[in-house]
Structure formats: C-alpha cells, structure tokens
N, C-alpha and C. Protein backbone atom coordinates (compact mmCIF):
# COMPACT_ATOMS: atom_id res chain seq x y z
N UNK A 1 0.82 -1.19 0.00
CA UNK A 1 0.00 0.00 0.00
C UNK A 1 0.87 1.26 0.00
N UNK A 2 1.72 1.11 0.64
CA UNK A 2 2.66 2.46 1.10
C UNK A 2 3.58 2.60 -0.45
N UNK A 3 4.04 1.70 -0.90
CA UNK A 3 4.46 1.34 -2.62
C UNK A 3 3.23 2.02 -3.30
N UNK A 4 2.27 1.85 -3.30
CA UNK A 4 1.49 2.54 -4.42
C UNK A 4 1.14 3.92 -4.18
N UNK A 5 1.52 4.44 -3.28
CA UNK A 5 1.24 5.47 -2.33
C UNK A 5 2.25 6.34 -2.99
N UNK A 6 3.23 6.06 -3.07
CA UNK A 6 4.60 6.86 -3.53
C UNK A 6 4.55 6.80 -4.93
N UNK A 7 4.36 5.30 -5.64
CA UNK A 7 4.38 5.95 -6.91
C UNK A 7 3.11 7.10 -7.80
N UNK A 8 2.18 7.05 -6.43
CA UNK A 8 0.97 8.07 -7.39
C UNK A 8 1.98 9.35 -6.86
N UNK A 9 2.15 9.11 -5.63
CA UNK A 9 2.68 10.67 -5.19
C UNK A 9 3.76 11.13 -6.33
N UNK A 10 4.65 10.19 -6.39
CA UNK A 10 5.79 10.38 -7.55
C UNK A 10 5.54 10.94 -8.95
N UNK A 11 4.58 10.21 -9.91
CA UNK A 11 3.81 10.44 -10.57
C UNK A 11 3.10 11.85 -11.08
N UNK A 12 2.39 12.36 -9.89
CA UNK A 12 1.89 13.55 -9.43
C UNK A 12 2.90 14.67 -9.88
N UNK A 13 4.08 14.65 -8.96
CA UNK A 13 4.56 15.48 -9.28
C UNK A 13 5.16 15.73 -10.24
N UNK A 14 5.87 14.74 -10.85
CA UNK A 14 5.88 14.12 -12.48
C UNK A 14 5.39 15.25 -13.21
N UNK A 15 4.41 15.19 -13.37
CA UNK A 15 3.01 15.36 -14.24
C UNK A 15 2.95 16.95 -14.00
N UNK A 16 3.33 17.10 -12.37
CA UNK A 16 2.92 18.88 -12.16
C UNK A 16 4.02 19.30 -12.41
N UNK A 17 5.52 19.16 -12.83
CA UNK A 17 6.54 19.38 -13.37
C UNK A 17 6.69 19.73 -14.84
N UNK A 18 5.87 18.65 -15.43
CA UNK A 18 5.62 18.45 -16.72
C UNK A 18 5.04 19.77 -17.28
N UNK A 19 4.06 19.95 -16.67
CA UNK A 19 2.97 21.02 -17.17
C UNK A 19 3.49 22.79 -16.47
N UNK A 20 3.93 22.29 -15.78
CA UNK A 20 4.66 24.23 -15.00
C UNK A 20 5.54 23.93 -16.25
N UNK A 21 6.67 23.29 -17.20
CA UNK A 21 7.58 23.49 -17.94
C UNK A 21 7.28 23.43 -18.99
N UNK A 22 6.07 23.14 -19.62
CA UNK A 22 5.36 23.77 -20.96
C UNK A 22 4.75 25.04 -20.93
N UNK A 23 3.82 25.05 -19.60
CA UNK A 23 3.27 26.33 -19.65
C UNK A 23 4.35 27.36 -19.35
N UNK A 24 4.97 27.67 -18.92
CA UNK A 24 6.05 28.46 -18.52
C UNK A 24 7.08 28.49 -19.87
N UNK A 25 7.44 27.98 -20.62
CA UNK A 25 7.74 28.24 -22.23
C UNK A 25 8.36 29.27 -22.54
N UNK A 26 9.08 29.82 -23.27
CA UNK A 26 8.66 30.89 -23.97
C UNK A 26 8.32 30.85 -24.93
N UNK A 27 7.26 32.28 -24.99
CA UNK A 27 6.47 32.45 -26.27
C UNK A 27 7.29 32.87 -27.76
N UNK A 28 6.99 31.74 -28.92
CA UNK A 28 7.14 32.25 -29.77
C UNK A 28 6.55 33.03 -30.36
N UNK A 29 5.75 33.27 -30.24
CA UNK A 29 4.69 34.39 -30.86
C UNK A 29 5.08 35.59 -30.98
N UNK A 30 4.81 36.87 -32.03
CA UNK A 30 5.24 37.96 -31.72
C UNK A 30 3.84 38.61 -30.48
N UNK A 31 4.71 39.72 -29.99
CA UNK A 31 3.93 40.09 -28.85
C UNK A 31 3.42 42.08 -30.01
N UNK A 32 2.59 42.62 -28.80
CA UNK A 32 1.82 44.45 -29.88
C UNK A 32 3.08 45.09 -29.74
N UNK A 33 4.20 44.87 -28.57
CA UNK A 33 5.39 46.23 -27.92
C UNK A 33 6.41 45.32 -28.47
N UNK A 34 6.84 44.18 -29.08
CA UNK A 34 7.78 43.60 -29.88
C UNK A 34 8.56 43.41 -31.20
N UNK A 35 8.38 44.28 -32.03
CA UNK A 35 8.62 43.71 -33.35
C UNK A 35 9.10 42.84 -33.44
N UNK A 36 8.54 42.10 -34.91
CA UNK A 36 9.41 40.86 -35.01
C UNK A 36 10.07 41.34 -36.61
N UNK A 37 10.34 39.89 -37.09
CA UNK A 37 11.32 39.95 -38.12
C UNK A 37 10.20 40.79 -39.45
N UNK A 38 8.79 40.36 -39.41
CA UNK A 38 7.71 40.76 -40.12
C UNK A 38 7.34 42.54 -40.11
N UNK A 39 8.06 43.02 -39.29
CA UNK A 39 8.05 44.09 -39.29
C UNK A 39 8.51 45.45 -40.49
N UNK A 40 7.68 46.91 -40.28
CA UNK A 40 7.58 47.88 -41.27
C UNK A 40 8.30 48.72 -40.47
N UNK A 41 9.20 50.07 -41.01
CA UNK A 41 9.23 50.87 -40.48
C UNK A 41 8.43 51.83 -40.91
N UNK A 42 7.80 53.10 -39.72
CA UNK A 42 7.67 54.22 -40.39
C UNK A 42 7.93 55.30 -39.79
N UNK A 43 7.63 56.07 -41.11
CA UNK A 43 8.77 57.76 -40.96
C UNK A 43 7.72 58.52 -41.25
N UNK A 44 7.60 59.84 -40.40
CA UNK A 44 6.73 61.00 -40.94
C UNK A 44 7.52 62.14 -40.74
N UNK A 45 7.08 62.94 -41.82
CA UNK A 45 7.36 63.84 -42.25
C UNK A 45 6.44 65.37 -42.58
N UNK A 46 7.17 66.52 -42.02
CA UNK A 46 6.28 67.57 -42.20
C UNK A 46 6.98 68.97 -42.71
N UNK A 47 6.28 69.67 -43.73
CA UNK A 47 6.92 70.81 -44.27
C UNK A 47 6.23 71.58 -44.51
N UNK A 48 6.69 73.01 -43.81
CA UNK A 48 5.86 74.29 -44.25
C UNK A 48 6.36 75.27 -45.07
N UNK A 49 6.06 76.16 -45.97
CA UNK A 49 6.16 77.25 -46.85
C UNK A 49 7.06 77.81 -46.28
N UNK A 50 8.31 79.03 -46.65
CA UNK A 50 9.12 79.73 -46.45
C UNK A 50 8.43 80.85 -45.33
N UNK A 51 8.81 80.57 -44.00
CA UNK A 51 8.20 81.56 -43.40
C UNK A 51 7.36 81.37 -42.69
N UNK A 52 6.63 80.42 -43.27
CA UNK A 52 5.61 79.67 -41.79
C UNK A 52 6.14 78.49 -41.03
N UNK A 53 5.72 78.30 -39.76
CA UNK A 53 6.25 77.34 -38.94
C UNK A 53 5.49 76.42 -38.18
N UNK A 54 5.64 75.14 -37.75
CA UNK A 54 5.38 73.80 -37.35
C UNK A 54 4.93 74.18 -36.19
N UNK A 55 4.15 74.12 -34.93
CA UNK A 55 4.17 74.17 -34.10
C UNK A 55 3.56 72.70 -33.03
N UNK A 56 2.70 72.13 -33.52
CA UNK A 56 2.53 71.01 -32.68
C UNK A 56 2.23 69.77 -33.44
N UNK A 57 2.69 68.82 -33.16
CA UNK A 57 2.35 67.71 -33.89
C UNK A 57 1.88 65.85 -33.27
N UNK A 58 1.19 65.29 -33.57
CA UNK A 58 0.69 64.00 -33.15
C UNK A 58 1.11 63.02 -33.76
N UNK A 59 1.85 62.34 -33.80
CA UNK A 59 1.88 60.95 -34.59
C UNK A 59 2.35 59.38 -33.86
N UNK A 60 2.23 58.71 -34.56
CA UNK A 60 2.61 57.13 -34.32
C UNK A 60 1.76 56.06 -34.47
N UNK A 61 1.24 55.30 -34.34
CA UNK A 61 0.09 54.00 -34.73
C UNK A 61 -0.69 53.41 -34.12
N UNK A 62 -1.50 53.07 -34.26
CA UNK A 62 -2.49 52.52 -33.72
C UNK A 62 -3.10 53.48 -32.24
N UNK A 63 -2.55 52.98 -31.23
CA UNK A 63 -3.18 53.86 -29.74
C UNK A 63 -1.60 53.92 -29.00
N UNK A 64 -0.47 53.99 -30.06
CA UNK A 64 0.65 54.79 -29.70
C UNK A 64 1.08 55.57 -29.87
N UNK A 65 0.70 56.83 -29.30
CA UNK A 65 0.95 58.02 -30.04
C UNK A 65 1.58 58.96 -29.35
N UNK A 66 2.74 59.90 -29.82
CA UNK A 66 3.44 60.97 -29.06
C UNK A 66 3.16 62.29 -29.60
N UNK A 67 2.95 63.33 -28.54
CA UNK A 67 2.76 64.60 -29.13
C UNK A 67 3.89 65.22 -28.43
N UNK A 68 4.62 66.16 -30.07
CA UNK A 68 5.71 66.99 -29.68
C UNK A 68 4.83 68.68 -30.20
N UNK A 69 5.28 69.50 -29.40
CA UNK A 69 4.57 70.69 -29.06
C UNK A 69 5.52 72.00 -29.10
N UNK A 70 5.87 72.62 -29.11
CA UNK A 70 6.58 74.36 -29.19
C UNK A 70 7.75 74.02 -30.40
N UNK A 71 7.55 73.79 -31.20
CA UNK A 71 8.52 73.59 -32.21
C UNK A 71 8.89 74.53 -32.97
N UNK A 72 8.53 75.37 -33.27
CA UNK A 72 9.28 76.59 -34.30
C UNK A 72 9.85 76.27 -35.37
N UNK A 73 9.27 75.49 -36.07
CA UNK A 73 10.71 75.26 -37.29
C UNK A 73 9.75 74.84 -38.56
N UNK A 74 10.33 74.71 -39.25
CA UNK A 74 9.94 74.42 -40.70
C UNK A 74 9.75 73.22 -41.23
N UNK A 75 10.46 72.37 -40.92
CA UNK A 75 10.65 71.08 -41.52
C UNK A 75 10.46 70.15 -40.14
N UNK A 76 10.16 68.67 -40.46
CA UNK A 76 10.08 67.73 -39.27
C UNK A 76 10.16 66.94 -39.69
N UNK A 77 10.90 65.39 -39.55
CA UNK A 77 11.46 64.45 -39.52
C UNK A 77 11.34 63.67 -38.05
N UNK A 78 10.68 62.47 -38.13
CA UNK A 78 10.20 61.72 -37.29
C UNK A 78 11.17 60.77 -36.82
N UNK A 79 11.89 60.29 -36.09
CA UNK A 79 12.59 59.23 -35.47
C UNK A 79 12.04 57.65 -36.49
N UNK A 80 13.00 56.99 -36.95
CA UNK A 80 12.02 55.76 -37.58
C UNK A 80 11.47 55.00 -36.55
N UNK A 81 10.19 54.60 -37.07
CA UNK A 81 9.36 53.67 -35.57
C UNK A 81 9.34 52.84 -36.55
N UNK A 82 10.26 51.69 -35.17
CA UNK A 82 9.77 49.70 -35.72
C UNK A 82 8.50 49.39 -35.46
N UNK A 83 7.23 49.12 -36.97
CA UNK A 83 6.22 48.68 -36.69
C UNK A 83 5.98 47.59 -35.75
N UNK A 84 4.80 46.82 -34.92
CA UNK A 84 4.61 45.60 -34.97
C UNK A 84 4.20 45.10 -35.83
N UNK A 85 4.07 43.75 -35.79
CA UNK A 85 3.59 43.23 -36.99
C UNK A 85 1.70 43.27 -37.57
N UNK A 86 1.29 43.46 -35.91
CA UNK A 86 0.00 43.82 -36.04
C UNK A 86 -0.48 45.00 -35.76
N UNK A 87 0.06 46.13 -36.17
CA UNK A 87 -0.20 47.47 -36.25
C UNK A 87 -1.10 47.92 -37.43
N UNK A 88 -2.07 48.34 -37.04
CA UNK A 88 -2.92 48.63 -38.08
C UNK A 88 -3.05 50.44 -38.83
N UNK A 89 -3.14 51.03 -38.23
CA UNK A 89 -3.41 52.30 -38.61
C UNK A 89 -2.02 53.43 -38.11
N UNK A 90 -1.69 53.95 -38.95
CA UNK A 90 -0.38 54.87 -38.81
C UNK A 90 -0.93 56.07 -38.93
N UNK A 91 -0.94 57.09 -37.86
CA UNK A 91 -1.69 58.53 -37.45
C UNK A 91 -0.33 59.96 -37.88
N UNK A 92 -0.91 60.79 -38.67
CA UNK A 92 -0.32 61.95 -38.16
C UNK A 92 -0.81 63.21 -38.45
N UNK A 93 -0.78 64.18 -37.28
CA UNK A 93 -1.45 65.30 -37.30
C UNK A 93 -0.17 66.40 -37.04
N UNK A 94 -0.43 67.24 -38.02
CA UNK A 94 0.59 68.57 -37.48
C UNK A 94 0.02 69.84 -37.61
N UNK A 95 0.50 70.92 -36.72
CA UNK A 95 -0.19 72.30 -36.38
C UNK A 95 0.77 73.27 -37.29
N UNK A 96 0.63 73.91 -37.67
CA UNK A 96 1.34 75.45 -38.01
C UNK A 96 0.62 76.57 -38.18
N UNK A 97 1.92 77.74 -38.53
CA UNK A 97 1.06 78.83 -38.51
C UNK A 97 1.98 79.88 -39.60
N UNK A 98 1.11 80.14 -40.84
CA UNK A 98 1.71 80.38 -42.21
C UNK A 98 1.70 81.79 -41.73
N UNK A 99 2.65 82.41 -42.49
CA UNK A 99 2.79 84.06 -43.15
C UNK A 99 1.27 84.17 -43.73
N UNK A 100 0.79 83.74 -44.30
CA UNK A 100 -0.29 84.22 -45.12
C UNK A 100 -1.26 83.62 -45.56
N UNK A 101 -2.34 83.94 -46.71
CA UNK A 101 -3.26 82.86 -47.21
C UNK A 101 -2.56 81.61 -47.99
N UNK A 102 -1.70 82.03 -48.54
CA UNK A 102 -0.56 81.18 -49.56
C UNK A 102 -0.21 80.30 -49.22
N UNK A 103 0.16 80.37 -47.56
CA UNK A 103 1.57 79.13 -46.98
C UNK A 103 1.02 78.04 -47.03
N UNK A 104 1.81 77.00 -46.89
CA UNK A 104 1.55 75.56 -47.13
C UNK A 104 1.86 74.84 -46.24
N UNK A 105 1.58 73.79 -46.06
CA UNK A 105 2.08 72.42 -44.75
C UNK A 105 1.74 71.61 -45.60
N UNK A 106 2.70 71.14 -45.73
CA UNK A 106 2.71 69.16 -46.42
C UNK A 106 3.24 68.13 -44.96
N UNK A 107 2.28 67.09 -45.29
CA UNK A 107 2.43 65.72 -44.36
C UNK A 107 2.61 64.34 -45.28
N UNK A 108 3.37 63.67 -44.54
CA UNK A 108 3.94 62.37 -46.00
C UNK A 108 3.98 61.40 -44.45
N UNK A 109 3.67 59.83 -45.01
CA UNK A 109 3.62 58.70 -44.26
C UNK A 109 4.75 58.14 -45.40
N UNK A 110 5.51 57.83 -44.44
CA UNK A 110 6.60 56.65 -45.55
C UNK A 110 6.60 55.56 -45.03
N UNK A 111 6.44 54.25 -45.38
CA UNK A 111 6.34 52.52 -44.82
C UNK A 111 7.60 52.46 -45.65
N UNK A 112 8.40 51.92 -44.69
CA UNK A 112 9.86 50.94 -45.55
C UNK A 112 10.54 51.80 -46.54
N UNK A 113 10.68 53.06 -46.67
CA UNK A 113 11.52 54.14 -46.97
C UNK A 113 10.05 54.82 -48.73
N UNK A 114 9.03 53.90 -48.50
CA UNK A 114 8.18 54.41 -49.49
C UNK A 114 7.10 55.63 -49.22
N UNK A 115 6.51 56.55 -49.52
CA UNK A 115 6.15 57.15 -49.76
C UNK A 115 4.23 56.69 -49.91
N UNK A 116 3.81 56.58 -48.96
CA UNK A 116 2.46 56.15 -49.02
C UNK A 116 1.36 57.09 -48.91
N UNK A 117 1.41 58.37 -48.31
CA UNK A 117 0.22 59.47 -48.63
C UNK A 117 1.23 60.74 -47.76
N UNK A 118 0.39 61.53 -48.85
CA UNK A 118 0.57 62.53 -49.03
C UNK A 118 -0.56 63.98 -48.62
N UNK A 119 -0.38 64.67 -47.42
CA UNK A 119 -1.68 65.78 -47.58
C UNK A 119 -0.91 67.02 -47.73
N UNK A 120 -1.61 68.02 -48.08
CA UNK A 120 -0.98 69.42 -48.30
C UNK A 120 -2.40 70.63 -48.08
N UNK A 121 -2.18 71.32 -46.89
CA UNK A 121 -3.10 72.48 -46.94
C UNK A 121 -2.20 73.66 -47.06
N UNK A 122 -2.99 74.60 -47.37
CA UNK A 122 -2.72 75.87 -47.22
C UNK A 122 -3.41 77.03 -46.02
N UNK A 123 -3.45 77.80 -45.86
CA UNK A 123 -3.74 79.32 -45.37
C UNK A 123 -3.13 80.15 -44.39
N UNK A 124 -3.48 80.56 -43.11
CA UNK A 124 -2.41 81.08 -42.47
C UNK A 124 -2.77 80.42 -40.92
N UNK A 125 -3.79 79.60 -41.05
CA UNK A 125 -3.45 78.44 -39.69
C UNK A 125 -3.92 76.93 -40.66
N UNK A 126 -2.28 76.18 -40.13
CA UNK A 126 -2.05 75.26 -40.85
C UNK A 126 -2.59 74.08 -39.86
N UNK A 127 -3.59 72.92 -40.58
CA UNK A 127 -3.62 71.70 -39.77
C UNK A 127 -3.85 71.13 -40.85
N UNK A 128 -3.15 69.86 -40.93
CA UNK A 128 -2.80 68.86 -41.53
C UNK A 128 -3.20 67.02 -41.39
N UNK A 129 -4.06 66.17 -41.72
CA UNK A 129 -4.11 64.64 -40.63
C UNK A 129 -3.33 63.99 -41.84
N UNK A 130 -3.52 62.91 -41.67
CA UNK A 130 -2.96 61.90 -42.14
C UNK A 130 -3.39 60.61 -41.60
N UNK A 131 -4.04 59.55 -42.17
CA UNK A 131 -4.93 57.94 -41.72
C UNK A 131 -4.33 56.91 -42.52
N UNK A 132 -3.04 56.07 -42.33
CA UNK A 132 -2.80 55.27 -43.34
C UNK A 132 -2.75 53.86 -42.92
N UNK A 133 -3.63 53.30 -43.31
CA UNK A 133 -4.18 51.70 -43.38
C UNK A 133 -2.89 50.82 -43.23
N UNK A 134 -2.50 49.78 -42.41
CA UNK A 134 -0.92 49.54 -42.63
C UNK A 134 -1.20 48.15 -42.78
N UNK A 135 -2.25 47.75 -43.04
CA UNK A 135 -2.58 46.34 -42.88
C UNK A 135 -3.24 46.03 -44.91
C-alpha cells in the first residue's frame, strides 16, 4: 500500500513538473510592444512654406501616439518607428502657422523608406491629418 502510495505521489509530481515546464515556455509568438522579423518601419514627415512654422504635432500608430509641441521650425522628420507586426493604422497630425493665405504644410507617411500618402493644406493656420491603413 505504502508502494502505491509513492508511486501516485511520484507520478503527481511528475506530471505537475511536466505542465509548469510547458506552460512556462517561452512564447514564440510575436507580442503588440515587440517587433518581429515581419516588421515595417515608419517615418513622418512635415513641411511648411518659407516663413511659416510647425508648431505642434501627433503621430505614431495605432493607440501609440506621441505629441511633440513648441517647435518653431519648418521642416520635421520623425525618429524611424519599428512597426509591430500587427499594427494597423499609422496617425499623423501637425499644427502650423503660415505668413499668409498662400503658406503651405505638407504631411507624407513613408512605410519601408516608401512614400504612401501625401496631404498638403494651405492658409495662415495650418492643420494637416494623415490615416494610413498599414494592414
């Protein structure tokens, strides 16, 4: 009796060894904050008319998004962001404020050094979006 006693006990733990060292694993899977090898980069980009200037801007993907704010400048160039692989929507919004009715603000989404949309307003308060599908 005391023999069969030990080998269930033995067994048991066997078994609960077994299963803590599968479940405990690591995941191959890609994870949303991981890129994997399937991954896009992207780059945004913003430009205003001679004279008018950038002042606040929104971008990044999906429900990751950073806003940079008191900028003064003309031109903007985004840090490249490593997509995930399941990133769906790539956001960007920028503020300025033109010399005149004339001035311009252009916004560009680039995936993988390409060139995927393009917006351009004019007048003398500049706002700009940008919605690009990444899926």
């Amino acid at each position: 009796m005391k023999t069969r006693k030990k080998k269930i006990t033995s067994l048991f733990i066997v078994t609960m060894i077994s299963i803590a060292y599968t479940a405990c694993s690591k995941d191959d899977g890609g994870s949303e904050d991981v890129p994997n090898a399937s991954t896009h980069t992207l780059v945004l980009k913003a430009e205003t008319s001679s004279g008018s200037t950038l002042s606040h801007l929104l971008y990044g993907y999906d429900s990751r998004l950073t806003t940079v704010s008191g900028l003064g400048v003309t031109t903007w160039t985004s840090p490249e962001i490593a997509l995930p692989e399941n990133a769906s929507v790539a956001n960007f919004t920028a503020n300025g404020v033109g010399v005149d009715a004339a001035s311009t603000l252009k916004v560009q989404v680039f995936v993988d050094g390409v060139l995927k949309k393009e917006e351009t307003v004019t007048g003398t308060i500049l706002t700009a979006r940008i919605q690009h599908n990444l899926r």
